[in-house]
Protein backbone atom coordinates (compact mmCIF):
# COMPACT_ATOMS: atom_id res chain seq x y z
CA UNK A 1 138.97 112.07 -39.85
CA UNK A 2 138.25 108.64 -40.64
CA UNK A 3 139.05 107.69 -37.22
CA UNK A 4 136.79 110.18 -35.96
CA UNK A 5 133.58 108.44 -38.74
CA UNK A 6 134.95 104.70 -37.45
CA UNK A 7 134.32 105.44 -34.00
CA UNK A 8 131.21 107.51 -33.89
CA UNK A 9 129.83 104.17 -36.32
CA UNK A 10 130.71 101.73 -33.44
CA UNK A 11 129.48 103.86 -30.66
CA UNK A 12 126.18 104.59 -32.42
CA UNK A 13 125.90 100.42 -33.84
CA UNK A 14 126.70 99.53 -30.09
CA UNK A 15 123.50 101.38 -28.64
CA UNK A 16 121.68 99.91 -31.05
CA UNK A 17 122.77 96.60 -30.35
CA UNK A 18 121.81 97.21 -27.06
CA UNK A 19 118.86 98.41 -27.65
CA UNK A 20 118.02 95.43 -29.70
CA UNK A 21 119.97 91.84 -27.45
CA UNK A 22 120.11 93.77 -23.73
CA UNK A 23 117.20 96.33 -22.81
CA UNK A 24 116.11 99.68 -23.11
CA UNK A 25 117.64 101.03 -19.79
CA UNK A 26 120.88 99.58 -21.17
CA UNK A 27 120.19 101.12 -25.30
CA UNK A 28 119.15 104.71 -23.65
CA UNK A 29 122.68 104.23 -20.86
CA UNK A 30 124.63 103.68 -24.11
CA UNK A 31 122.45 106.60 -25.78
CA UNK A 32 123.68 109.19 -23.53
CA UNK A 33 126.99 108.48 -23.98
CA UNK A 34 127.14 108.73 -27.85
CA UNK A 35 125.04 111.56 -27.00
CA UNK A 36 128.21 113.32 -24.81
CA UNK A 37 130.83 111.68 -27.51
CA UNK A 38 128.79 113.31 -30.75
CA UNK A 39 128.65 116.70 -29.35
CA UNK A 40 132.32 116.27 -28.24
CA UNK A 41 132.99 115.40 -31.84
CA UNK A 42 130.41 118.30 -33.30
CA UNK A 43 133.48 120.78 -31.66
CA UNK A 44 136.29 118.68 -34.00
CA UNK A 45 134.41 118.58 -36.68
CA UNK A 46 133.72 122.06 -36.91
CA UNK A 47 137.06 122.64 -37.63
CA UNK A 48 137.58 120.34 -40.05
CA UNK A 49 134.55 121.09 -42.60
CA UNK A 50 136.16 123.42 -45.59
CA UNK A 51 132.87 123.49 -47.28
CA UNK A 52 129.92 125.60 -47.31
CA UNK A 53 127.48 122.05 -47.79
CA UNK A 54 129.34 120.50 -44.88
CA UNK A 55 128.97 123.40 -42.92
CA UNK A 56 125.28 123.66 -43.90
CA UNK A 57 124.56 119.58 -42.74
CA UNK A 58 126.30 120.62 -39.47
CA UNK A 59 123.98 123.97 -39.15
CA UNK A 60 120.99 121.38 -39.94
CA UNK A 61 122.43 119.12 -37.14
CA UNK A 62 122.57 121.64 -34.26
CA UNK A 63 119.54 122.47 -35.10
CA UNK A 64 118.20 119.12 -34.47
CA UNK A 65 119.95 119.24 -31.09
CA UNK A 66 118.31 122.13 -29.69
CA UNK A 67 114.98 121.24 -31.00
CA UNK A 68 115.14 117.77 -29.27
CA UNK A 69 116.45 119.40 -26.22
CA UNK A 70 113.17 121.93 -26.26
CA UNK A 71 111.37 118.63 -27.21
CA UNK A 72 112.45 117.14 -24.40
CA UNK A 73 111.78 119.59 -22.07
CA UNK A 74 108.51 120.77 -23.10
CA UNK A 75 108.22 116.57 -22.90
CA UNK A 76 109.18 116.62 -19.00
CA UNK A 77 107.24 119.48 -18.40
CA UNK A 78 103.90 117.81 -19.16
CA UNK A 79 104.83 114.83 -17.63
CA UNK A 80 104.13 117.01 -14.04
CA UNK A 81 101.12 118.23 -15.37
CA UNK A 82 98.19 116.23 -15.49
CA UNK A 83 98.43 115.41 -19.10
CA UNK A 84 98.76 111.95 -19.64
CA UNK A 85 101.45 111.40 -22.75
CA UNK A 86 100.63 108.52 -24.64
CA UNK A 87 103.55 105.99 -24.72
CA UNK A 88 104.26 106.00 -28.62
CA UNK A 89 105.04 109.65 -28.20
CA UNK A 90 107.06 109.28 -25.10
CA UNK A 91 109.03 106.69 -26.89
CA UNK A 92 109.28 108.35 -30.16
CA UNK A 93 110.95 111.70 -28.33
CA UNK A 94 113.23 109.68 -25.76
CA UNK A 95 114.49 106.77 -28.11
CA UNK A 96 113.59 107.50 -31.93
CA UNK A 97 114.52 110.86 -32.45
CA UNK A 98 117.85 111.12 -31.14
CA UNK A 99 119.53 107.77 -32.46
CA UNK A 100 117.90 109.58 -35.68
CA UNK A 101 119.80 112.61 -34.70
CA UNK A 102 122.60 110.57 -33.99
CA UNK A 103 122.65 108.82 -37.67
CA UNK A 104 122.73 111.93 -39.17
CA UNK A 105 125.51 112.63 -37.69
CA UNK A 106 126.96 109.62 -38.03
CA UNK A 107 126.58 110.72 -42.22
CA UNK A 108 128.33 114.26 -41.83
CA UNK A 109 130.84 112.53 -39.94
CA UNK A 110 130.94 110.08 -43.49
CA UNK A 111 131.04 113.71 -45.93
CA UNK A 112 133.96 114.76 -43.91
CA UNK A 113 136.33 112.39 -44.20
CA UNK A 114 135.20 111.64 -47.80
CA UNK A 115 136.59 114.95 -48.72
């Protein structure tokens, strides 16, 4: 399991990184891919929580996911309309909240092989 923490760390430190030296089309690139690689890893690491707090964080975590997901499309929805979405709020939903999403997971991913 520590493989599995060491890797989700560099993915998620490498969109930032980009995020911060390159752009933001090459941060929210990089984004979707930890993105694919985290819920790729949410399947492993279902398996490999034995306890009922670990199991709880990862509860808390796909709950996160599907909120964002509504988020997002409730987000894309009034982007057709003619509501006009301030940018702090467009860029809180696309960028802040799911590398925050992300570093929580990067933390259960920490419990896990701490155990």
């Amino acid at each position: 399991m520590k493989i599995l923490f060491y890797t989700n760390l560099i993915f998620l430190t490498s969109t930032l990184f980009a995020y911060i030296l390159i752009d933001n089309i090459s941060g929210l690139t990089c984004q979707f891919f930890l993105g694919i690689i985290q819920l790729l890893y949410v399947l492993i690491s279902r398996y490999k929580a034995n306890t009922n707090s670990l199991k709880q964080h990862l509860k808390y975590y796909k709950v996160a996911v599907v909120s964002f997901c509504v988020l997002l499309g409730i987000l894309v929805l009034l982007s057709q309309s003619t509501l006009n979405i301030p940018h702090g709020i467009r860029i809180t939903i696309i960028c802040v909240l799911p590398m925050s999403i992300a570093t929580y997971f990067v933390y259960i991913t920490y419990l896990i092989q701490k155990q």
